[in-house]
Protein backbone atom coordinates (compact mmCIF):
# COMPACT_ATOMS: atom_id res chain seq x y z
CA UNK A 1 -23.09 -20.11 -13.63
CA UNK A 2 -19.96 -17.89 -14.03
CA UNK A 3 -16.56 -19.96 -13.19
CA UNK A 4 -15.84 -17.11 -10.40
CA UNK A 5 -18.88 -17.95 -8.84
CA UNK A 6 -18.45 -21.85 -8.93
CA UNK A 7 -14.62 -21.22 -8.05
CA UNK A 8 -15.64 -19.15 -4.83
CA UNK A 9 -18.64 -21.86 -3.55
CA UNK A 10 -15.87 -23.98 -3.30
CA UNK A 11 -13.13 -22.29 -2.09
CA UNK A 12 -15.93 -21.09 0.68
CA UNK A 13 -15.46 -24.97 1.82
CA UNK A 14 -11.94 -25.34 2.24
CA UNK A 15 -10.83 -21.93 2.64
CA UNK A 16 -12.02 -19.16 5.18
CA UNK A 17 -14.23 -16.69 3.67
CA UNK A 18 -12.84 -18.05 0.30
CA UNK A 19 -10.39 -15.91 0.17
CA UNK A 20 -7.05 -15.75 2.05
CA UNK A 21 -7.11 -11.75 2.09
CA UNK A 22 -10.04 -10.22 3.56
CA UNK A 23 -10.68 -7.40 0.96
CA UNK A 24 -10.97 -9.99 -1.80
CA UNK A 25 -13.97 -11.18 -1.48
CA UNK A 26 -15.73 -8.48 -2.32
CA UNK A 27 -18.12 -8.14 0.44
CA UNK A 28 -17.69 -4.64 0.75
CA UNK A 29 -18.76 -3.39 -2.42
CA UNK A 30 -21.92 -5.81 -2.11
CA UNK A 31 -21.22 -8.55 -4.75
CA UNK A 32 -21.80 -11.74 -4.19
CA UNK A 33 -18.50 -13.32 -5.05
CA UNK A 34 -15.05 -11.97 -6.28
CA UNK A 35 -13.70 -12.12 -9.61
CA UNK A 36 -10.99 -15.14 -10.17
CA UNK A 37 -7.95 -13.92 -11.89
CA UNK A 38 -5.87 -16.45 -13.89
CA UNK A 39 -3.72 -14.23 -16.09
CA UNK A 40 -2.33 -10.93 -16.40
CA UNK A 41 -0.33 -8.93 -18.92
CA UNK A 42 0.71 -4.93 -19.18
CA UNK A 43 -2.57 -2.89 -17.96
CA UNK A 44 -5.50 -6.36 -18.41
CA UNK A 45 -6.52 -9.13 -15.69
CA UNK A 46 -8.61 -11.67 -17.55
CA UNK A 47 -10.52 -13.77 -14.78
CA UNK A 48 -11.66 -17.28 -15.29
CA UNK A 49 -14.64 -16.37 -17.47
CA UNK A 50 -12.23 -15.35 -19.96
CA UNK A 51 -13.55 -11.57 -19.59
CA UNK A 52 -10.69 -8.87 -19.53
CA UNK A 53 -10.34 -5.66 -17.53
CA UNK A 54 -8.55 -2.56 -17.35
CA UNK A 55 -6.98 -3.16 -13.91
CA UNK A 56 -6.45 -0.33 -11.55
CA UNK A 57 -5.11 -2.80 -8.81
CA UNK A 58 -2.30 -3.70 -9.92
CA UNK A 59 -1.75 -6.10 -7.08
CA UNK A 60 -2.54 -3.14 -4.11
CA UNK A 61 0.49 -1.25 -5.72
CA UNK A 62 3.55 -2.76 -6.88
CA UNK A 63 2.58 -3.67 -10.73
CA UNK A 64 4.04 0.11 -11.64
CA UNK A 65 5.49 -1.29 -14.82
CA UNK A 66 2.49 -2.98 -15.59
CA UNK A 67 1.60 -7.12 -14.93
CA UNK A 68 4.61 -9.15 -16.56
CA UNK A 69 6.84 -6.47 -18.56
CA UNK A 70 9.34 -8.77 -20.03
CA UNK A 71 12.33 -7.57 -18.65
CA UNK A 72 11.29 -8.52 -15.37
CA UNK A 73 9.22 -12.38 -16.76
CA UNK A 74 12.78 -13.28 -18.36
CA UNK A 75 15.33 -12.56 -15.75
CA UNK A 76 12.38 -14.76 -13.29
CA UNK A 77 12.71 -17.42 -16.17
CA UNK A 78 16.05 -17.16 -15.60
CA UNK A 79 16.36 -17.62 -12.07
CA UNK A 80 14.23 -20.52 -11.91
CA UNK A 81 16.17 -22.43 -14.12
CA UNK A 82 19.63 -21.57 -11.58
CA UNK A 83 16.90 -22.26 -8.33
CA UNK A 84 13.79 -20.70 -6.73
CA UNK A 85 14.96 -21.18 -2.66
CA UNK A 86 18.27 -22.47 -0.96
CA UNK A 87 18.05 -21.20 2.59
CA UNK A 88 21.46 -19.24 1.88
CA UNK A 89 22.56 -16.21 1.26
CA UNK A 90 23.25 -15.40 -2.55
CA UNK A 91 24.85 -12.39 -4.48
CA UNK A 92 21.16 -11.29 -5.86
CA UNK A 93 20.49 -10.43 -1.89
CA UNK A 94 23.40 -8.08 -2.06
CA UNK A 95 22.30 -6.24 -5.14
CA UNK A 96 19.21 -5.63 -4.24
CA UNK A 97 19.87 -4.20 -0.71
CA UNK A 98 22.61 -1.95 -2.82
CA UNK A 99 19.84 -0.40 -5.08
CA UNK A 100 17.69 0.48 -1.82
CA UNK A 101 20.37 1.99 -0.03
CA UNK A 102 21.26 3.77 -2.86
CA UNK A 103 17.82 4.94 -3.67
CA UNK A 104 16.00 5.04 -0.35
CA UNK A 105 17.62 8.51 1.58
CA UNK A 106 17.09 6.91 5.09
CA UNK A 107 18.94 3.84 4.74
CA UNK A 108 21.78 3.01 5.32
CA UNK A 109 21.58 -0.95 5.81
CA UNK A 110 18.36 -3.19 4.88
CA UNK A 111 17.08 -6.31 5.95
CA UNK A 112 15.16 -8.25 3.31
CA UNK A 113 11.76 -10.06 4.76
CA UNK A 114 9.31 -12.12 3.16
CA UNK A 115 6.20 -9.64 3.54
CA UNK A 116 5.22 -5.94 4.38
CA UNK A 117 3.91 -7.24 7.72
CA UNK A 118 7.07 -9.03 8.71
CA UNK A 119 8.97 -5.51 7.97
CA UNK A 120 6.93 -3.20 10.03
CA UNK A 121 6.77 -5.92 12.81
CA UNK A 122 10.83 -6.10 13.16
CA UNK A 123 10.99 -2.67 12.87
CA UNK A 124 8.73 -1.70 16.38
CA UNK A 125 10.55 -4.19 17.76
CA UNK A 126 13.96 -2.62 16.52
CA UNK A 127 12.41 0.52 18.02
CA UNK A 128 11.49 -0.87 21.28
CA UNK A 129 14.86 -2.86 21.55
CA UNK A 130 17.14 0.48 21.10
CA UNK A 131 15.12 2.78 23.10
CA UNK A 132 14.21 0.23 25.81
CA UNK A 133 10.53 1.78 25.81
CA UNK A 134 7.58 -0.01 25.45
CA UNK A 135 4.72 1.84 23.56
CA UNK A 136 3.94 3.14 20.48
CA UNK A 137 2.09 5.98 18.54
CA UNK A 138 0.38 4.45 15.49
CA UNK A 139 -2.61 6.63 13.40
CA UNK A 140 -6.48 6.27 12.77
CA UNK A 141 -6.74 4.51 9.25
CA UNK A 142 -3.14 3.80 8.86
CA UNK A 143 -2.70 0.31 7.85
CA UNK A 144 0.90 -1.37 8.47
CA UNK A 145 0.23 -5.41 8.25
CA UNK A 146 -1.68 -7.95 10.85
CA UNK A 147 1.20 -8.37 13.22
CA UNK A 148 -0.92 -7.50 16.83
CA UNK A 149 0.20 -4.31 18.09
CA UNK A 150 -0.47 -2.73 14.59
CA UNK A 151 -3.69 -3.87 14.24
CA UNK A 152 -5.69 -1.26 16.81
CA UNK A 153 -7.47 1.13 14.90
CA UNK A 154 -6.10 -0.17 11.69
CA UNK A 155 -7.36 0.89 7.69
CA UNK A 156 -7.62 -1.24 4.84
CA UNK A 157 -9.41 -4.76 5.17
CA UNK A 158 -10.11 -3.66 8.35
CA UNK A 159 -12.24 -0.64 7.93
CA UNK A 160 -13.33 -2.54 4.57
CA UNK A 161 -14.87 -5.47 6.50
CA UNK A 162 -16.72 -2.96 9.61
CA UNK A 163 -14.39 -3.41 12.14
CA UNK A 164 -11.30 -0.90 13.35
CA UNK A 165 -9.95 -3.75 15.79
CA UNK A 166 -9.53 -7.61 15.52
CA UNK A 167 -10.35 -10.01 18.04
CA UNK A 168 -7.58 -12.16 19.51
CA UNK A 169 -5.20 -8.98 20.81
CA UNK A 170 -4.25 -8.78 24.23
CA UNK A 171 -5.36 -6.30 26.27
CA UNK A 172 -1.68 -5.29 27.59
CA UNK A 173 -0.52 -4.98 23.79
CA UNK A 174 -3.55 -2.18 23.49
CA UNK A 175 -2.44 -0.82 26.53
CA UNK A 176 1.27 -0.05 23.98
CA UNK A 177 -0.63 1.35 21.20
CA UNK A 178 -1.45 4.63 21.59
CA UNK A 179 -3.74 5.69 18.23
CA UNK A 180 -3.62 9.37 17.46
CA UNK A 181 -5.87 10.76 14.78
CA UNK A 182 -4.18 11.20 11.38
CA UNK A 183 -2.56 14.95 10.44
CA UNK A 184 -3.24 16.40 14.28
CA UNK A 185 0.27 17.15 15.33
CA UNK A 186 -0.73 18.89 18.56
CA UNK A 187 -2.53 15.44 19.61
CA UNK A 188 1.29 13.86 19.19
CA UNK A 189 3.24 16.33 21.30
CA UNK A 190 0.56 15.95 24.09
CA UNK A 191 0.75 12.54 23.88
CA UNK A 192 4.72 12.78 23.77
CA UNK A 193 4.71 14.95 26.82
CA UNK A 194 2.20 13.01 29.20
CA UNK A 195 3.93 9.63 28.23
CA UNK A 196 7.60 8.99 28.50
CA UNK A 197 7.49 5.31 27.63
CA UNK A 198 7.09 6.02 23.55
CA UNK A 199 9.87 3.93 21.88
CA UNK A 200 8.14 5.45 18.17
CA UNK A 201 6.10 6.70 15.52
CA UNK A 202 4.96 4.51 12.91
CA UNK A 203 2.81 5.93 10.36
CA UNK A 204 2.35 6.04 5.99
CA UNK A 205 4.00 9.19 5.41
CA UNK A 206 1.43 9.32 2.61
CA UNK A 207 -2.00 7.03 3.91
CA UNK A 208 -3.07 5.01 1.13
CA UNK A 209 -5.30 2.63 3.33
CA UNK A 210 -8.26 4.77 4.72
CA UNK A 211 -7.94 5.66 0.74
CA UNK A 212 -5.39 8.04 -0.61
CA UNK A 213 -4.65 11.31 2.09
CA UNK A 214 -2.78 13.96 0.81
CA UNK A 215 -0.52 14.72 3.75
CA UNK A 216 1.22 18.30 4.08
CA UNK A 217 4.54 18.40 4.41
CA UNK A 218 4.29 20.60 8.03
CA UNK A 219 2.93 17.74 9.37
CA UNK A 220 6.06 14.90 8.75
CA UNK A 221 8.59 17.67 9.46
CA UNK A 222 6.69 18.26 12.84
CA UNK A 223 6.64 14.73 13.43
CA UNK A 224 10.48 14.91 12.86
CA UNK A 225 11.24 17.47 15.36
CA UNK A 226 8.52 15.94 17.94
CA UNK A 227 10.71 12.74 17.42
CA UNK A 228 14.35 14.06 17.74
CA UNK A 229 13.18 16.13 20.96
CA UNK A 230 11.69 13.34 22.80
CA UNK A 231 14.10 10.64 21.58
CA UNK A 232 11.37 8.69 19.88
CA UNK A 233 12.36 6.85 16.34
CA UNK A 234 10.38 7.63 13.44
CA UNK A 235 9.45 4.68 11.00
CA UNK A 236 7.73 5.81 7.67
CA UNK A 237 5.51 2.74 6.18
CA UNK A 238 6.35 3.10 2.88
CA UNK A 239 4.93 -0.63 1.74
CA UNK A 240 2.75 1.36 -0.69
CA UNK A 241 4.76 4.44 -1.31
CA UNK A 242 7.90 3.30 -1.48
CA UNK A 243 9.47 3.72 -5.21
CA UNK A 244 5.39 4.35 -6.14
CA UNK A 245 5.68 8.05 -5.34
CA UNK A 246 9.19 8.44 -6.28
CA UNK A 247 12.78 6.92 -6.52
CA UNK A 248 13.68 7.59 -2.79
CA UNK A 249 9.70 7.42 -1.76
CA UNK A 250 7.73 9.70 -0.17
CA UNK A 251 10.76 10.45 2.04
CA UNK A 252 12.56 12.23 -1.15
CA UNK A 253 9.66 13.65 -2.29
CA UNK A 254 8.72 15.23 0.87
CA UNK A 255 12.22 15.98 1.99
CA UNK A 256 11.61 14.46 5.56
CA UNK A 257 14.14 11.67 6.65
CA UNK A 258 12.62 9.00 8.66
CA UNK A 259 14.97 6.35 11.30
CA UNK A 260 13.70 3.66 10.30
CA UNK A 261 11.81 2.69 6.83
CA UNK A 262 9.95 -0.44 5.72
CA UNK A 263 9.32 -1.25 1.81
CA UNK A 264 7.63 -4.14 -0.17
CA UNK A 265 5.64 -4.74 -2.87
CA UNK A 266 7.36 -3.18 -5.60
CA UNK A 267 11.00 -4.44 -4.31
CA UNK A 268 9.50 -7.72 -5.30
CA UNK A 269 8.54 -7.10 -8.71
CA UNK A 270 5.19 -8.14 -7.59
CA UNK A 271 6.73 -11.33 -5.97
CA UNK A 272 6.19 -11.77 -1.72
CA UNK A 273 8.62 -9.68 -0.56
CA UNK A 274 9.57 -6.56 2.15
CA UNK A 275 12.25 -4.92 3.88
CA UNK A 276 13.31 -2.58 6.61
CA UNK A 277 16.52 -0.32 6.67
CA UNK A 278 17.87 2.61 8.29
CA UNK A 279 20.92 4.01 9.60
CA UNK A 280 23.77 1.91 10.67
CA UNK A 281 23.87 2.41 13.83
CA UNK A 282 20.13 0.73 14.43
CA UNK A 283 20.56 -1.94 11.80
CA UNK A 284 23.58 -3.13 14.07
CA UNK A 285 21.04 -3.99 16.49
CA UNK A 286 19.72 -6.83 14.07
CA UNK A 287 21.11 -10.66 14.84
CA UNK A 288 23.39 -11.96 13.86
CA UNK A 289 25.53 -8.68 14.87
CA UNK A 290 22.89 -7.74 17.60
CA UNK A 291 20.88 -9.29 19.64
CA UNK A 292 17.29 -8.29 18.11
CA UNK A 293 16.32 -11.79 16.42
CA UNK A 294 14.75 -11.64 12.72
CA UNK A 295 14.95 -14.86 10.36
CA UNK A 296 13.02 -16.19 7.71
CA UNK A 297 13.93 -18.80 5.21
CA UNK A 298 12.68 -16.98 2.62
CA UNK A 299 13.80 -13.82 3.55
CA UNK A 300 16.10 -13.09 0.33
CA UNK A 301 13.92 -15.30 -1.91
CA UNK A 302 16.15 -15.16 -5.29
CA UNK A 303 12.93 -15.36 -7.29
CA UNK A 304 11.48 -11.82 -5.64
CA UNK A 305 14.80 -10.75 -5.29
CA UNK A 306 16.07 -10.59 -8.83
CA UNK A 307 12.26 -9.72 -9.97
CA UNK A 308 12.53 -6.73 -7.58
CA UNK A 309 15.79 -5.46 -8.75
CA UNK A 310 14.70 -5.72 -12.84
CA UNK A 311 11.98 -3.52 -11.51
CA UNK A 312 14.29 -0.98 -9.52
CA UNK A 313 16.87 -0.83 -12.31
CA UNK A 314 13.85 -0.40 -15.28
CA UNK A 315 12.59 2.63 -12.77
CA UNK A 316 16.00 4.11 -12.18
CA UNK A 317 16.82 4.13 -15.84
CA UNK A 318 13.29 5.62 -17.07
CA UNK A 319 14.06 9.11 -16.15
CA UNK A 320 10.55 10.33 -16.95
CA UNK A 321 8.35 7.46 -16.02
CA UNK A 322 7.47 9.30 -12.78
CA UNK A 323 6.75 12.24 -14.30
CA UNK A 324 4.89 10.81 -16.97
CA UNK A 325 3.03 8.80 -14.67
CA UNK A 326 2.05 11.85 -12.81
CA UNK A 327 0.62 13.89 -15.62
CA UNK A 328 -1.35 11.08 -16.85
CA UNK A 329 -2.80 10.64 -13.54
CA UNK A 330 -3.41 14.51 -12.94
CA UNK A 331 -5.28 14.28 -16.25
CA UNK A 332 -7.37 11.41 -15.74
CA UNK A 333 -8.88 13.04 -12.35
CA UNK A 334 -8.96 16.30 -14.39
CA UNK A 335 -11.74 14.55 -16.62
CA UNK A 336 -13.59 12.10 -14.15
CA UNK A 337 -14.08 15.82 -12.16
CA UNK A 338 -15.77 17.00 -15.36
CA UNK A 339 -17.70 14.56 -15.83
CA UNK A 340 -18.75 14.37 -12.08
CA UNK A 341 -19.85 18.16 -12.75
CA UNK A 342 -21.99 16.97 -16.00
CA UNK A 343 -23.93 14.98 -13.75
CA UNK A 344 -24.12 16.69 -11.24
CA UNK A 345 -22.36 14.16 -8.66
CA UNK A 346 -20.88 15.37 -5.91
CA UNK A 347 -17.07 14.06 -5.10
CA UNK A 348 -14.21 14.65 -3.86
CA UNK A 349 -10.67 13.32 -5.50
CA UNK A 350 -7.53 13.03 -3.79
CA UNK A 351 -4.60 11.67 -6.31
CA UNK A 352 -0.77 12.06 -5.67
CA UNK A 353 1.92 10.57 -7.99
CA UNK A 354 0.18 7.63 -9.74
CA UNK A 355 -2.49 6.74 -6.82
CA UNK A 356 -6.00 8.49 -7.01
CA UNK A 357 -9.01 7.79 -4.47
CA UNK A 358 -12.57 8.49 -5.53
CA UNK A 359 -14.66 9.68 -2.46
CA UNK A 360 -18.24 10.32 -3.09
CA UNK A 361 -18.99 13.41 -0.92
CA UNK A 362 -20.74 16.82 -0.50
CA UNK A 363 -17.10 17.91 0.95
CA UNK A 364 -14.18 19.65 -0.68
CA UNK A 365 -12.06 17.74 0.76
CA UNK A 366 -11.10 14.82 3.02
CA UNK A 367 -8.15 14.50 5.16
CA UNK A 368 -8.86 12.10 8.00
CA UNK A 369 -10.57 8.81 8.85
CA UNK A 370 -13.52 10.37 10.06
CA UNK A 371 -14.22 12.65 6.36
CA UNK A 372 -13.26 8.92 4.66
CA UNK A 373 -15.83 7.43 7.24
CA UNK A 374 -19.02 10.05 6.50
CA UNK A 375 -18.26 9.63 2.73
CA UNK A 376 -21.43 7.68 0.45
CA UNK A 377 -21.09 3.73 0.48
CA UNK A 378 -23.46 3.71 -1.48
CA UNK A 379 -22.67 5.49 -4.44
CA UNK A 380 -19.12 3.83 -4.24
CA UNK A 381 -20.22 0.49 -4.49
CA UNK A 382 -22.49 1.47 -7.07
CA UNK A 383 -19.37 3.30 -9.15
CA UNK A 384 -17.60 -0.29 -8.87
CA UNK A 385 -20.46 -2.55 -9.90
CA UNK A 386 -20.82 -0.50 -13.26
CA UNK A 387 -17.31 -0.39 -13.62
CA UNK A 388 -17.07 -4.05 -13.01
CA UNK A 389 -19.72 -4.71 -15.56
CA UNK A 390 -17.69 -1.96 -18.36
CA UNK A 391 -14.88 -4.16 -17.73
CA UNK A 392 -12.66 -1.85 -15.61
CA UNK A 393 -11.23 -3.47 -12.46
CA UNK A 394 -11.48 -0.86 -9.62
CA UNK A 395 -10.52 -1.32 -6.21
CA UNK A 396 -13.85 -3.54 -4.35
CA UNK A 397 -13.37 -0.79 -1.39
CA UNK A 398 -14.05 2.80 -0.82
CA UNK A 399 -11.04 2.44 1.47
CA UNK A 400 -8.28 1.91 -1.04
CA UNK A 401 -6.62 3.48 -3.60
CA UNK A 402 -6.60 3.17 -7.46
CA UNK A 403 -3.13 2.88 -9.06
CA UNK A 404 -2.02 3.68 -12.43
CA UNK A 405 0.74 1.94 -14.44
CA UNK A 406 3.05 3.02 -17.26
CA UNK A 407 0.99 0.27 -18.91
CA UNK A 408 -1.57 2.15 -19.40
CA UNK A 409 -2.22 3.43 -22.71
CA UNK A 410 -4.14 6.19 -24.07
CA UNK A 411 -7.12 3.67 -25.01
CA UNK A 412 -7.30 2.28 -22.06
CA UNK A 413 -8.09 5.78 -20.20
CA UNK A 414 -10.42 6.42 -22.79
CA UNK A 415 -12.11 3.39 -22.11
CA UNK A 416 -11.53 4.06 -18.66
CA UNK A 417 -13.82 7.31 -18.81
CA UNK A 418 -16.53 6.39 -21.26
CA UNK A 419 -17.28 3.67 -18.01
CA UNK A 420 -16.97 6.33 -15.53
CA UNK A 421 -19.64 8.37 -17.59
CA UNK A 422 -21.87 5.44 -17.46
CA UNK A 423 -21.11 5.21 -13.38
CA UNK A 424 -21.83 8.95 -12.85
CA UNK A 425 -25.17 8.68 -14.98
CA UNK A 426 -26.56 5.74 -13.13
CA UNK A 427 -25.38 7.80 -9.75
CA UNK A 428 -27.12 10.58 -11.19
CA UNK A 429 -30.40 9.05 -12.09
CA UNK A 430 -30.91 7.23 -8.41
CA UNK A 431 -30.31 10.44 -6.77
């Protein structure tokens, strides 16, 4: 019996679902227990079997540099030797929020948090607090963390384990979610004009958690104007985007300026971490200057802080890394679509920057919940299982998003697409 296997029989006894993160255990894609991970290092996992794969996880997004690049591992050694938590403010906070306000367009002040969750969580109630409304507009397949009044209607592990809603919300914190679908910007000013309660908008500027959406740039600047006409604050989610897309986010790339933004993963280097920022005046809200409370005691944490801001500084002084990124990206769909045509498979890729979806589908293209909903389970799951077995680690859910690091090399895509070949084939032959 494989160790993964052994490993997950008993965490199944002490530990719900054996995993603490829904999507992990791999129910989606049909296998009968996840893959343990005990090391990492530039583009490889190697699991508990001692097998190693070509990871296109990279922790859900933030490994962009790879898993341990040594600048980041030694200024972490580093730290740990000076501390690892005091409950107290230290410089390393301060330089960090000074790289995000100076990268990030929308913010002018920042408030670190321990998790993408906790960010998007303080900011509705930031929202709420300074317009002194109630409800909010949130998205079909639009994931933004397990606080409650996020969770209606929600992507990711939701949509990954069959479900849209969880149990345990109230029914008046429903009642403040309003859920438009995704890219329909005459559903938002209807819902704008029938409901003058709408403290904001939260949404991904670029979904990454119904799988990658492409999102046009009408559509933000609409939501922009919608916003600014109805006195509604906008709040991009850019846990995923954030310094993935570009420097400044999708924000800079798009040219749209949100109110309010919330970050993570990569400001922690791939340590627990988040944020949310925006212009002063908001921010002043936050305690201890205003009277909307968030704490945490490891808000700050110096060990995510100064792994975060090795990260930030490596991507600000790699002029071309995005760039690169991108092409190597653009190239790597280029040939999985050619060999989808060899075999005749029908799909349909979105990629942006260095994130790429696979969607198995008789359409040209898919911009919504509902396309990502009708697209083949089947053939999915069936794409990961052979990938699995080539040793490529693929995401274990038609509903996320592959990422791609400067880590990896040439080989590694050209390992990368002989597995792919042998994915399309078997797709091929049970058709």
């Amino acid at each position: 019996m494989s160790r993964s296997k052994g490993l997950f029989e008993e965490a199944g006894r002490i530990i719900p679902g054996g995993v603490n993160s829904p999507v992990r255990a791999f129910q989606a894609v049909g296998k009968e227990y996840p893959v343990f991970i005990k090391s990492a290092k530039g583009s490889k996992l190697v699991d508990e079997d001692d097998r190693v794969y070509i990871d296109y996880i990279g922790s859900w997004g933030p490994m962009i540099l790879g898993h341990n690049p040594d600048q980041v591992l030694n200024r972490v050694k580093e730290q740990l030797d000076e501390g690892s938590s005091f409950g107290l403010p230290t410089k390393g906070e301060i330089e960090l929020a000074k790289k995000v306000v100076e990268l990030v367009p929308s913010v002018e002040k920042v408030r670190l948090t321990t998790s993408g969750t906790e960010a998007t969580m303080s900011a509705i109630r930031l929202a709420r607090a300074v317009t002194k409304r109630n409800k909010i507009i949130k998205f079909d397949g639009c994931y933004h963390g397990h606080s409650d009044s996020l969770l209606v209607k929600a992507g990711s592990g939701l949509l990954t384990s069959g479900h849209q809603d969880s149990n345990g919300i109230t029914e008046g914190t429903m009642k403040d979610t309003l859920v438009l679908p995704f890219g329909e910007i005459d559903a938002v000013k209807n819902a704008l004009q029938e409901n003058q309660d709408i403290a904001c908008i939260i949404l991904e500027p670029v979904p990454a958690n119904m799988g990658l959406i492409c999102t046009e740039k009408e559509y933000l600047v609409g939501l922009r104007d919608l916003c600014d006409q109805y006195g509604v604050l906008l709040i991009f989610d850019e846990v995923i985007s954030g310094f993935r897309l570009s420097l400044g986010g999708a924000q800079e790339r798009y040219g749209v300026i949100p109110d309010l933004t919330t970050l993570g993963k990569i400001i922690g280097g791939g340590f627990p971490v988040g944020a949310f920022g925006g212009k002063k005046e908001l921010m002043d809200h936050i305690a201890p200057v205003g009277d909307v409370y968030h704490a945490g005691t490891l808000s700050g944490n110096p060990i995510s802080v100064c792994a975060g801001l090795e990260t930030l500084t490596t991507l600000q002084e790699n002029h071309d890394l995005y760039q690169t990124l991108e092409k190597r990206t653009k190239n790597l769909v280029k040939k999985i679509k050619e060999i989808a045509k060899a075999y005749d498979v029908s799909i349909c890729i979105n990629q942006l920057g260095s994130l790429f979806t696979l969607f198995f589908t008789i359409s040209d293209s898919v911009t919504s919940l509902n396309d990502v909903l009708a697209t083949s389970t089947e053939n999915y799951n069936l794409y990961f299982h052979v990938m699995l077995e080539e040793g490529i680690m693929v995401p274990p859910s038609k509903f996320e998003a592959h990422f791609v690091s400067s880590a990896h090399m040439e080989e590694d895509l050209e390992l990368t697409l002989s597995a792919i070949d042998k994915a399309f084939k078997a797709i091929s032959e049970r058709s």
